[in-house]
C-alpha atoms as a PDB file:
ATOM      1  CA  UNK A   1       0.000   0.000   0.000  1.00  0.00           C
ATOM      2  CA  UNK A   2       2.819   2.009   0.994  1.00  0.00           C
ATOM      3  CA  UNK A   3       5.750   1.451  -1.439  1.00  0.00           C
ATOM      4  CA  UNK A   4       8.839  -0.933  -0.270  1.00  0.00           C
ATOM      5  CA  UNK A   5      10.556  -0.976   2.956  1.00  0.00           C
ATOM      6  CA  UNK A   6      13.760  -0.450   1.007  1.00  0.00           C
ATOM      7  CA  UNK A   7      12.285   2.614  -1.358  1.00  0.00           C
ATOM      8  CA  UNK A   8      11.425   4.204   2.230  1.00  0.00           C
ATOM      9  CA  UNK A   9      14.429   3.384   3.659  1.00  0.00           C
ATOM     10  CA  UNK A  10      16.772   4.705   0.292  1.00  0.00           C
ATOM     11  CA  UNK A  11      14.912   8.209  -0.046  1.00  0.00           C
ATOM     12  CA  UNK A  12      14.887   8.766   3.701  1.00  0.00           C
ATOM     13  CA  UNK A  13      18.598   7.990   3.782  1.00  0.00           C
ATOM     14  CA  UNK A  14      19.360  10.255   0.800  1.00  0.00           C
ATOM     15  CA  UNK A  15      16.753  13.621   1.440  1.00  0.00           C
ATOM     16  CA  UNK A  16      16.951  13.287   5.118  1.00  0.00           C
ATOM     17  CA  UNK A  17      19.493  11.220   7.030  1.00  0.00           C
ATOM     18  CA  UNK A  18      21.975  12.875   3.994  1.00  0.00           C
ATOM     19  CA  UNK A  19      20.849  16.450   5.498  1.00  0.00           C
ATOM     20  CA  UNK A  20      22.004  15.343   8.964  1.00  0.00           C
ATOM     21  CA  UNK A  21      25.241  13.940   8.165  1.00  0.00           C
ATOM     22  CA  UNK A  22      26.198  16.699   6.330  1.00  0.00           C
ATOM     23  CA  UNK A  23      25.192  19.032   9.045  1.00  0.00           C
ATOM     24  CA  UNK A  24      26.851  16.706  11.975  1.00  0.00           C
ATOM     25  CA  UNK A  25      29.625  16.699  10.220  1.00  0.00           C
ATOM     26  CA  UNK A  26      30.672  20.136   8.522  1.00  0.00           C
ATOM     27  CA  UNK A  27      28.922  22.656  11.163  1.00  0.00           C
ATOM     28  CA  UNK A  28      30.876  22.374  14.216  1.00  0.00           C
ATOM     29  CA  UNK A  29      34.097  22.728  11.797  1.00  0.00           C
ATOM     30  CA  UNK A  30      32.318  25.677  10.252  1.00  0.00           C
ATOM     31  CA  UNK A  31      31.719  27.215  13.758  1.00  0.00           C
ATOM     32  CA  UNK A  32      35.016  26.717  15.156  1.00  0.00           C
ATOM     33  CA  UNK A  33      36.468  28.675  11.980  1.00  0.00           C
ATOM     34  CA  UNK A  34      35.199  31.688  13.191  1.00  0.00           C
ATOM     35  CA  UNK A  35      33.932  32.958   9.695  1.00  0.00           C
ATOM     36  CA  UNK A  36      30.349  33.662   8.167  1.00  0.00           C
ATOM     37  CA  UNK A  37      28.837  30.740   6.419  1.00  0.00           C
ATOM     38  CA  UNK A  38      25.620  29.107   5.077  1.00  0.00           C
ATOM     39  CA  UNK A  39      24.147  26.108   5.636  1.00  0.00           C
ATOM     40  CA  UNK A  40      21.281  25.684   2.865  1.00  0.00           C
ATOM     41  CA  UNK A  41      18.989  22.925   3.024  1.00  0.00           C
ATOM     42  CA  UNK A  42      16.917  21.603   0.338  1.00  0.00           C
ATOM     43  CA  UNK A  43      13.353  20.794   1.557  1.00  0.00           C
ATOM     44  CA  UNK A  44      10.188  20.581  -0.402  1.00  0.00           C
ATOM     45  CA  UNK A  45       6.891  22.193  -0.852  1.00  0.00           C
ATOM     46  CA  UNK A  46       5.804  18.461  -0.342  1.00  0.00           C
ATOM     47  CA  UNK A  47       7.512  18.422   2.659  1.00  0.00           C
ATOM     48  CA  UNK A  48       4.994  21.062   3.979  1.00  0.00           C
ATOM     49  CA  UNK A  49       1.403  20.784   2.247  1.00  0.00           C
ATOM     50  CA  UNK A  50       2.053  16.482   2.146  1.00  0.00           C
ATOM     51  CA  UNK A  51       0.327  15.885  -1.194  1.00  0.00           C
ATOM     52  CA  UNK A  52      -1.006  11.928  -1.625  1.00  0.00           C
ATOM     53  CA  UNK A  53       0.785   9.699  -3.949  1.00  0.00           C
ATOM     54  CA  UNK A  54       4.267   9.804  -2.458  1.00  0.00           C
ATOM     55  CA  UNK A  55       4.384   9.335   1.516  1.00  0.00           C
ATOM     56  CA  UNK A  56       7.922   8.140   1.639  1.00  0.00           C
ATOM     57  CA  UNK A  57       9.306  11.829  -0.129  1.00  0.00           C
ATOM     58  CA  UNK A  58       7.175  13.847   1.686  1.00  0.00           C
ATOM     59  CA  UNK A  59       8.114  12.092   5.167  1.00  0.00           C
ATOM     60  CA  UNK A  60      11.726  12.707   4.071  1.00  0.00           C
ATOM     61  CA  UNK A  61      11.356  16.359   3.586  1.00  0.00           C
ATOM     62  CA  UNK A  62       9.292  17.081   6.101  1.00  0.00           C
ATOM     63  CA  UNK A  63      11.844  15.936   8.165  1.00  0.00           C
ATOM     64  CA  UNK A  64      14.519  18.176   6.167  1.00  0.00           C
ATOM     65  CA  UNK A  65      12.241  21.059   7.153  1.00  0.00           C
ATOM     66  CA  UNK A  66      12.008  20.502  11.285  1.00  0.00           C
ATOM     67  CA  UNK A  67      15.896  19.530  11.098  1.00  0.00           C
ATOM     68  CA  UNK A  68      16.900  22.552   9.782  1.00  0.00           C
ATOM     69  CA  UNK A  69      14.498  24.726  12.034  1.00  0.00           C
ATOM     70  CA  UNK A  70      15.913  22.973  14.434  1.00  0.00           C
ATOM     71  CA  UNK A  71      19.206  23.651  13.431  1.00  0.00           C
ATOM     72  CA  UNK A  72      18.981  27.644  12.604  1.00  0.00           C
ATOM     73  CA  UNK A  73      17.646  27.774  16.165  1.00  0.00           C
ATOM     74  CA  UNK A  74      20.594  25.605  17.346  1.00  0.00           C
ATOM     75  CA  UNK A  75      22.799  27.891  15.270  1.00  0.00           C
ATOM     76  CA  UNK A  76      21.534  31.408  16.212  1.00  0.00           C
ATOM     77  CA  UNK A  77      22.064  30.248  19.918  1.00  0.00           C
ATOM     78  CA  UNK A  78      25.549  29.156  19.604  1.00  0.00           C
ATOM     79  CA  UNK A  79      27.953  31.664  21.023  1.00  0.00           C
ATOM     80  CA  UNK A  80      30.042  33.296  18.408  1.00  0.00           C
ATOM     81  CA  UNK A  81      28.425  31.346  15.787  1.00  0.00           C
ATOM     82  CA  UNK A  82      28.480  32.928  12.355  1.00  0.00           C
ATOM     83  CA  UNK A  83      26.847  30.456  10.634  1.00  0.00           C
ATOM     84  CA  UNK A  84      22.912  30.560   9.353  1.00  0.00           C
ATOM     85  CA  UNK A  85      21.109  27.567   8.238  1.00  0.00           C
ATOM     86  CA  UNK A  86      18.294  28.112   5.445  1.00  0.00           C
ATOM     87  CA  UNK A  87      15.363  25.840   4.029  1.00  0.00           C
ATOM     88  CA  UNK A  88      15.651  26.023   0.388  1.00  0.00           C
ATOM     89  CA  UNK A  89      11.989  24.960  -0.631  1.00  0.00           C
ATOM     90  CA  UNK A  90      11.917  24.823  -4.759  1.00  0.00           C
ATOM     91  CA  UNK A  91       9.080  24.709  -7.158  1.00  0.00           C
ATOM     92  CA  UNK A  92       9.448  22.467 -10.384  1.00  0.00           C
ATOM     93  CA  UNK A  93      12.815  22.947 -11.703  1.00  0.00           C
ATOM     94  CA  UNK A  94      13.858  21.014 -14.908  1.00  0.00           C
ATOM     95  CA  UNK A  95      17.126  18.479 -13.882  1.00  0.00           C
ATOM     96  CA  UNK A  96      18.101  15.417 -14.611  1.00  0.00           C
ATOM     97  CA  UNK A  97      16.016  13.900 -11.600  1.00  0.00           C
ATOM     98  CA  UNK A  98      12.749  16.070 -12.806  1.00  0.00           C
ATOM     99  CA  UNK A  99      13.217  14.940 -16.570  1.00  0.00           C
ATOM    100  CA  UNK A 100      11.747  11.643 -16.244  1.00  0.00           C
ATOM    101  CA  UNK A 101      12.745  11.190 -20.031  1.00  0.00           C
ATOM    102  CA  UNK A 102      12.049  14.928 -21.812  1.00  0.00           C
ATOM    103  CA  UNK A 103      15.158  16.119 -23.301  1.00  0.00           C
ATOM    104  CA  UNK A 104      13.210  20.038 -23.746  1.00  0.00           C
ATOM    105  CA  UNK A 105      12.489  21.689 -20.300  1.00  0.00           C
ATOM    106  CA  UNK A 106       8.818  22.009 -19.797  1.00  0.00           C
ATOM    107  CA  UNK A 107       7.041  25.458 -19.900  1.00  0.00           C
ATOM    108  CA  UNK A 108       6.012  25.444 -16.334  1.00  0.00           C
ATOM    109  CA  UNK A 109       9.648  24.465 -14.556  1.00  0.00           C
ATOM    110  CA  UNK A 110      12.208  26.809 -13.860  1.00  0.00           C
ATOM    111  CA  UNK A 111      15.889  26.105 -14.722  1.00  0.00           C
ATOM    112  CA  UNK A 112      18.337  25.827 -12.009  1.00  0.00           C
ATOM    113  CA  UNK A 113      19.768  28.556 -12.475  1.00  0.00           C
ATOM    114  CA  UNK A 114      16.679  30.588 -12.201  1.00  0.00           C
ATOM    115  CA  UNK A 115      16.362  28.935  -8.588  1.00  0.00           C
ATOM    116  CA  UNK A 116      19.784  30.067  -7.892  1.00  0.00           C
ATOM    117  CA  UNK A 117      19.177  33.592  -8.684  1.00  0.00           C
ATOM    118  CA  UNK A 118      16.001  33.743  -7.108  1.00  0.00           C
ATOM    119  CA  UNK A 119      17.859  31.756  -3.827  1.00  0.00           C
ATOM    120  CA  UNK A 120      20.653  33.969  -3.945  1.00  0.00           C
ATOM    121  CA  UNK A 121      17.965  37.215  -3.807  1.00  0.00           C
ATOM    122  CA  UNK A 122      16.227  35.837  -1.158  1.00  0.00           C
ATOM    123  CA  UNK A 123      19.434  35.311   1.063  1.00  0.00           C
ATOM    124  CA  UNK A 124      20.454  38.208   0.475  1.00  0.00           C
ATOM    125  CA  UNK A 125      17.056  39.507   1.943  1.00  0.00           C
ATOM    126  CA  UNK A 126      17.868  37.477   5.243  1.00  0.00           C
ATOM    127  CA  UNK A 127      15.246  34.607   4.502  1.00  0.00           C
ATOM    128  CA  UNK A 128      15.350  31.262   6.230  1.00  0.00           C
ATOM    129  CA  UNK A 129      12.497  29.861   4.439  1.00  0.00           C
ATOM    130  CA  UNK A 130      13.150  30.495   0.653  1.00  0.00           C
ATOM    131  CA  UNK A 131      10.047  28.961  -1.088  1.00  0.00           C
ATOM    132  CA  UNK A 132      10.514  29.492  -5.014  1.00  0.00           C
ATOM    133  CA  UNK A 133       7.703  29.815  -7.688  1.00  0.00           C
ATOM    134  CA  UNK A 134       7.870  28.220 -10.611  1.00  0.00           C
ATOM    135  CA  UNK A 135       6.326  29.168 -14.113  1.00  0.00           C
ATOM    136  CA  UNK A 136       2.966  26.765 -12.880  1.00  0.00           C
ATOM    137  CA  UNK A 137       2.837  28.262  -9.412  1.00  0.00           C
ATOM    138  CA  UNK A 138       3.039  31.711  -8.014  1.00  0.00           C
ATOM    139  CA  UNK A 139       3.988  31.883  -4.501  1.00  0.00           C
ATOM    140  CA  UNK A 140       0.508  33.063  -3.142  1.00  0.00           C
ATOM    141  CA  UNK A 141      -1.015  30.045  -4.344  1.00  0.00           C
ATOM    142  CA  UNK A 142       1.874  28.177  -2.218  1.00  0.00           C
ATOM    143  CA  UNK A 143       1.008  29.967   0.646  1.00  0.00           C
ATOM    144  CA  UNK A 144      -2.326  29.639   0.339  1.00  0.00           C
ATOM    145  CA  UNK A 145      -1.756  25.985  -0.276  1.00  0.00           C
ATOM    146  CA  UNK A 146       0.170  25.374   2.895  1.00  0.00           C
ATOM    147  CA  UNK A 147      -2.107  27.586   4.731  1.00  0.00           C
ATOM    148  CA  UNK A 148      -4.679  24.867   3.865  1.00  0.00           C
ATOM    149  CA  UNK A 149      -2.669  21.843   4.914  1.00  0.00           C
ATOM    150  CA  UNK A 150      -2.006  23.987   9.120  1.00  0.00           C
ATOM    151  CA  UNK A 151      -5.611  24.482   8.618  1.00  0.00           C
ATOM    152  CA  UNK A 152      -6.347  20.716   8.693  1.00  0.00           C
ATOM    153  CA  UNK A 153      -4.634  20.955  11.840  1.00  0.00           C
ATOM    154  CA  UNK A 154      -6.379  24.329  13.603  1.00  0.00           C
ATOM    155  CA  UNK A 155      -9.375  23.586  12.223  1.00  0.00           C
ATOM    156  CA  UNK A 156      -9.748  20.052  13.000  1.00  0.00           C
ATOM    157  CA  UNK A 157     -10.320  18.979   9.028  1.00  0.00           C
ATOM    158  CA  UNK A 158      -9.314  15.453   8.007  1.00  0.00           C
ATOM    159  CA  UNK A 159      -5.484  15.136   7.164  1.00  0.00           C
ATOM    160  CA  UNK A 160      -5.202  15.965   3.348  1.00  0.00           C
ATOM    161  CA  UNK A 161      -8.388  17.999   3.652  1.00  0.00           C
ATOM    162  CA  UNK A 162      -7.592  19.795   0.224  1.00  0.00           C
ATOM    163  CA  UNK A 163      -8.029  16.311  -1.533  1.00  0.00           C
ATOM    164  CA  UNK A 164     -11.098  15.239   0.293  1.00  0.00           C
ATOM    165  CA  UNK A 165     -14.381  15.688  -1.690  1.00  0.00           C
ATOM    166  CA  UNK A 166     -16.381  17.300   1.346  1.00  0.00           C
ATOM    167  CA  UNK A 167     -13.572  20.229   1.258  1.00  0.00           C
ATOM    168  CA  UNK A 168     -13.020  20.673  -2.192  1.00  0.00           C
ATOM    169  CA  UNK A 169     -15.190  23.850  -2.751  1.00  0.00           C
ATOM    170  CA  UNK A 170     -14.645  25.404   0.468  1.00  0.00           C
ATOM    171  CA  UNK A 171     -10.090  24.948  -0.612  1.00  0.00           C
ATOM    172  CA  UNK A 172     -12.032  26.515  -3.959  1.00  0.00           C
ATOM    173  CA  UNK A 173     -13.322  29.207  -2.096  1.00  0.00           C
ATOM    174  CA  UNK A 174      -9.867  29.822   0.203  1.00  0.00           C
ATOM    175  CA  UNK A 175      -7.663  29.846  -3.170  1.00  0.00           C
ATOM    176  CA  UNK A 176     -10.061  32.789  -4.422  1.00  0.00           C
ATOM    177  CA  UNK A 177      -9.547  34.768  -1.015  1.00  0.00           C
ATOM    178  CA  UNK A 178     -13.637  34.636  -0.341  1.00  0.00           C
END
């Protein structure tokens, strides 16, 4: 129902227990040097609004998103710390993991360098969360959709609320800001 104990266990390893290595390993070295630094996560928008069809990502990066939460608060606390941690959360950018076969990029993904840009901006602006459109999504839909999803929560909707029949005009209705 689920997917394969070993596809769980290979995509948390790479998008989450990866995250934490890295971190456990290179940030106390980073500290100790004294010097300004970043520490930029990749998350997911998946990790946040937890779309059905792929339980196993979205666990993953939902976990990327409370380590490195976790970790900027860890961070800012740390005497003499220069370092910042970010959450990088992209929309549909065309790479070789996204291309699932096309050779041309599709109209609605961004390239990576446009993410770049558009991450480099935002850090620049002092963001932790840096949650990029894409040429499909603006950003207020995002929020909106991730809005939603804590909704479920406040409100006390069913989980996934936003695919559930009973809710679909009322998301409708949220999305158009009535």
């Amino acid at each position: 129902m689920f997917g394969e104990p070993d596809t769980w266990q290979r995509i948390i390893d790479v998008n989450m227990w990866g995250i934490i290595n890295g971190a456990r390993i290179f940030a106390p070295s980073m500290i100790a040097r004294g010097k300004a630094g970043l520490i930029i996560n990749t998350g997911s928008k998946q990790g946040i609004t937890t779309p059905p069809g792929d339980p196993a990502y979205n666990v993953s990066k939902a976990g990327v998103k409370a380590f490195t939460e976790a970790l900027q608060h860890e961070l800012r606390n740390t005497r003499d710390c220069r370092i910042t941690a970010h959450l990088l959360i992209p929309g549909f950018v065309f790479t070789g993991l996204t291309a699932r076969g096309r050779t041309e990029k599709p109209a609605g993904a961004w390239t990576p360098e446009q993410t770049v840009d558009f991450m480099m901006a935002r850090l620049e602006a002092g963001d932790f969360y840096i949650l990029c459109p894409d040429n499909d999504v603006p950003r207020e839909l995002d929020e909106k959709r991730m809005l939603w999803a804590a909704g479920d929560i406040v409100e006390n909707r069913p989980p996934l609320s936003r695919w559930h029949p009973d809710y679909a005009d009322a998301f409708a209705q949220f999305v158009k800001g009535n």
